[in-house]
N, C-alpha and C. Protein backbone atom coordinates (compact mmCIF):
# COMPACT_ATOMS: atom_id res chain seq x y z
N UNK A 1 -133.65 -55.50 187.59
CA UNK A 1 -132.97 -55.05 188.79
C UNK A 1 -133.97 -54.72 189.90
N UNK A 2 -135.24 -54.14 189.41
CA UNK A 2 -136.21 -53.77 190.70
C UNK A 2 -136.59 -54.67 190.98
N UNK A 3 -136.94 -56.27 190.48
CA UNK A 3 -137.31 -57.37 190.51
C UNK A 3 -136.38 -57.96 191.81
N UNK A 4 -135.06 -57.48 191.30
CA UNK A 4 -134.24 -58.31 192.44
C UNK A 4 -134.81 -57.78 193.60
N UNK A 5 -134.44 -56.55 193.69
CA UNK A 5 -134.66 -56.20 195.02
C UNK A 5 -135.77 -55.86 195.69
N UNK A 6 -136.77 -56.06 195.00
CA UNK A 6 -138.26 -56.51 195.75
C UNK A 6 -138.52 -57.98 196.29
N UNK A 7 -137.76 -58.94 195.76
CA UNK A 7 -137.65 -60.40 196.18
C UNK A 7 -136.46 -60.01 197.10
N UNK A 8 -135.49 -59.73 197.04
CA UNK A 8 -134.44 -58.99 198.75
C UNK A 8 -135.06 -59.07 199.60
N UNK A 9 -135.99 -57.88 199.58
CA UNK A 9 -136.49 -57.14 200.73
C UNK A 9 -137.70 -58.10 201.16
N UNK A 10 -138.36 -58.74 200.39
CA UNK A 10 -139.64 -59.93 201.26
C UNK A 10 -138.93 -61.07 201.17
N UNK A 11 -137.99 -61.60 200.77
CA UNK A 11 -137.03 -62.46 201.92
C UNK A 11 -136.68 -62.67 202.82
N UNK A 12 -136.25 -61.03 203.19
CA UNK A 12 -135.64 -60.24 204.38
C UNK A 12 -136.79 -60.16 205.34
N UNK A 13 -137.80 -60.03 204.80
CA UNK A 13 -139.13 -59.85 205.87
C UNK A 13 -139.87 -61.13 206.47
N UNK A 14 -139.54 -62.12 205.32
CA UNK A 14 -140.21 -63.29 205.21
C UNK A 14 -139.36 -63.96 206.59
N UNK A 15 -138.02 -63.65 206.84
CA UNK A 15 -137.00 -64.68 207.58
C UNK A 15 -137.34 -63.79 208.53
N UNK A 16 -137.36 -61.99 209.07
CA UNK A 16 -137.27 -61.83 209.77
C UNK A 16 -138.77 -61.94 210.52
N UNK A 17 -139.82 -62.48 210.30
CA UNK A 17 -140.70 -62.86 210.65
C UNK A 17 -141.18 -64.38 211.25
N UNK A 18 -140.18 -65.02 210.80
CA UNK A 18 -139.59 -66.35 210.98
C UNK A 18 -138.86 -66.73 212.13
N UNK A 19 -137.84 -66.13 212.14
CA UNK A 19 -137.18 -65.65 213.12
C UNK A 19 -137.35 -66.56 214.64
N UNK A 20 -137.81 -65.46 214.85
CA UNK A 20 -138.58 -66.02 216.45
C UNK A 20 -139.01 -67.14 216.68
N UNK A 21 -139.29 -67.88 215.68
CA UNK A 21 -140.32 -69.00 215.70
C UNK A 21 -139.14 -70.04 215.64
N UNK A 22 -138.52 -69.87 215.27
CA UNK A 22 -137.01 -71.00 215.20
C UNK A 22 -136.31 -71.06 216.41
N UNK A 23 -135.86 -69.45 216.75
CA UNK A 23 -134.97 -69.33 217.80
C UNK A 23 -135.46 -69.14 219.27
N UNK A 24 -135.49 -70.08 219.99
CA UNK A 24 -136.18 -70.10 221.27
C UNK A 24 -135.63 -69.06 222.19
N UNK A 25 -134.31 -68.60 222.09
CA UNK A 25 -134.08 -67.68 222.79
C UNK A 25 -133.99 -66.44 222.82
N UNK A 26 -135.47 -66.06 221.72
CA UNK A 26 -136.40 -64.35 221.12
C UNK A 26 -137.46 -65.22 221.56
N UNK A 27 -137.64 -63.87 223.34
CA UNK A 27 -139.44 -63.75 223.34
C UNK A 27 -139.79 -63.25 222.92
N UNK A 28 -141.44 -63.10 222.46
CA UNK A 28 -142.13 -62.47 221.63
C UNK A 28 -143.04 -61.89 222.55
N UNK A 29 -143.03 -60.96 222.71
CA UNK A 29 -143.25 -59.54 223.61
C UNK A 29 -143.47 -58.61 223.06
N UNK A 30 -144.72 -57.94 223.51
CA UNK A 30 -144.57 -56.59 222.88
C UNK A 30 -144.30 -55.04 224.51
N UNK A 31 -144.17 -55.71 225.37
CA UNK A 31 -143.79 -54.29 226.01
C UNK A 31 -142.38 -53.99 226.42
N UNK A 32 -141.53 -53.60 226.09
CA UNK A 32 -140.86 -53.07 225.86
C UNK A 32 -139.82 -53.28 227.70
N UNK A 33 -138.40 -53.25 227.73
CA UNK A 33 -138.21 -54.31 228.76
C UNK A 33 -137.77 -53.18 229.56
N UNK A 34 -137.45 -52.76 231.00
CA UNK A 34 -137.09 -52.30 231.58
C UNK A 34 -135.86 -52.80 232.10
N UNK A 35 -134.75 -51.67 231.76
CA UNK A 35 -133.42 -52.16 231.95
C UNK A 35 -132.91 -51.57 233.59
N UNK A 36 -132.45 -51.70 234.04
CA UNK A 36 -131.76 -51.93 235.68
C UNK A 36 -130.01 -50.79 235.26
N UNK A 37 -129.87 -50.29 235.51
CA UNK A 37 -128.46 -49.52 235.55
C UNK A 37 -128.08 -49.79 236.88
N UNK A 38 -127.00 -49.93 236.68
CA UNK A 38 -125.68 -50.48 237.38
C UNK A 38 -125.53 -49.30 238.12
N UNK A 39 -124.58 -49.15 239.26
CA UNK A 39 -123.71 -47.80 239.89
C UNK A 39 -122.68 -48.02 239.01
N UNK A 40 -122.19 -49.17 238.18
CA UNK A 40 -120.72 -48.60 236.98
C UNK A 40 -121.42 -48.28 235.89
N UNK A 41 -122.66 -48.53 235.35
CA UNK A 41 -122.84 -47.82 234.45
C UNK A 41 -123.39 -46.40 234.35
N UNK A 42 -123.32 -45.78 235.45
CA UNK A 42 -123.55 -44.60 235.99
C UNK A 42 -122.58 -43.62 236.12
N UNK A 43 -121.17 -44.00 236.52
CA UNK A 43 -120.36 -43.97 237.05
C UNK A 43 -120.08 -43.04 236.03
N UNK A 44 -118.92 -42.14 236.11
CA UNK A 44 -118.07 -41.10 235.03
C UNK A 44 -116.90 -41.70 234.93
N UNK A 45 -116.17 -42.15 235.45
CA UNK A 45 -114.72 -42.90 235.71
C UNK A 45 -115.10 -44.69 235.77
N UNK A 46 -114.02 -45.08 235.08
CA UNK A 46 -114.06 -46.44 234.82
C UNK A 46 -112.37 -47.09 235.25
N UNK A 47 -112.28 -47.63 236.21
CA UNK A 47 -111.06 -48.09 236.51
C UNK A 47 -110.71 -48.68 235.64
N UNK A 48 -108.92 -48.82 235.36
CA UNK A 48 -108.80 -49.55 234.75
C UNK A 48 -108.45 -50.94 234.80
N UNK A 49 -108.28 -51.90 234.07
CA UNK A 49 -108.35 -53.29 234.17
C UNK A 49 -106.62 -53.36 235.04
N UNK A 50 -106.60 -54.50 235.45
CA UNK A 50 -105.57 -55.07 236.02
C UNK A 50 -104.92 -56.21 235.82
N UNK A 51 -103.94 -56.71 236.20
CA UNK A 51 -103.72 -58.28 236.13
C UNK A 51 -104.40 -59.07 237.35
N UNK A 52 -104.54 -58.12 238.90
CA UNK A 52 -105.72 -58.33 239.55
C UNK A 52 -106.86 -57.91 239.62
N UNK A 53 -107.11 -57.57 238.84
CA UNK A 53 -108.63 -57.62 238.59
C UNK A 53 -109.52 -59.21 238.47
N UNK A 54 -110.29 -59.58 238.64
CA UNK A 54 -111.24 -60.50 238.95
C UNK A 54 -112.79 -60.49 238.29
N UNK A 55 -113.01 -60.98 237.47
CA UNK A 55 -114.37 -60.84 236.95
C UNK A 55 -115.13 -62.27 237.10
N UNK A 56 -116.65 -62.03 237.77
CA UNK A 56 -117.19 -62.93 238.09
C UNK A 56 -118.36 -62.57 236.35
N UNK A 57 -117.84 -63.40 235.78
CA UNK A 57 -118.59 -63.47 234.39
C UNK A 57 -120.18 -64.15 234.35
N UNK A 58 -120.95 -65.03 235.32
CA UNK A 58 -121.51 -65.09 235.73
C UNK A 58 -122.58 -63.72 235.82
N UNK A 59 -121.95 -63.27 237.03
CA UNK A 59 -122.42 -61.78 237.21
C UNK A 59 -122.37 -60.65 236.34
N UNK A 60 -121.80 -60.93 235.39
CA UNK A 60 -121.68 -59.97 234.19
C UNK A 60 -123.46 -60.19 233.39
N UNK A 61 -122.73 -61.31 233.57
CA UNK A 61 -123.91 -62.13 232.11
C UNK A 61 -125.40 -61.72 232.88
N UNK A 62 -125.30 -61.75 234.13
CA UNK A 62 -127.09 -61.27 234.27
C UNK A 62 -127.14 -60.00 234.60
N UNK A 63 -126.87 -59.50 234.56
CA UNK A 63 -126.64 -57.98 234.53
C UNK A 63 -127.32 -57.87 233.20
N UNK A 64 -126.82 -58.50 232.09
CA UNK A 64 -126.78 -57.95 230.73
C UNK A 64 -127.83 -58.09 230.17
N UNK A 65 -128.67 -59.36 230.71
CA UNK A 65 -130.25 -59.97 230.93
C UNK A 65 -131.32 -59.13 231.92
């Protein structure tokens, strides 16, 4: 049983070391990223959604980047 889970865990290390090297879209960076806050993510109150409401998803998506 400790057998198993010493081969688990450097599997687990082995792929997550791997990782990056497969998936082009993980930079490999080490300083740490500076995130941008929003005035809504600041905000205390969050309107709520609508049937007019309008989302430019676009603009979501780099926000989130």
């Amino acid at each position: 049983m400790l057998f198993a889970a010493l081969v688990f865990v450097i599997v687990n290390l082995v792929v997550d070391l791997i990782y990056p090297l497969l998936d082009p879209r993980i930079e490999l960076t080490s300083a740490p990223r500076r995130r941008r806050r929003s005035r809504a993510a600041t905000s205390t109150t969050t309107p709520a959604l609508t049937e007019s409401t309008s989302v430019d998803i676009d603009a979501v998506l780099e926000e989130v980047r």
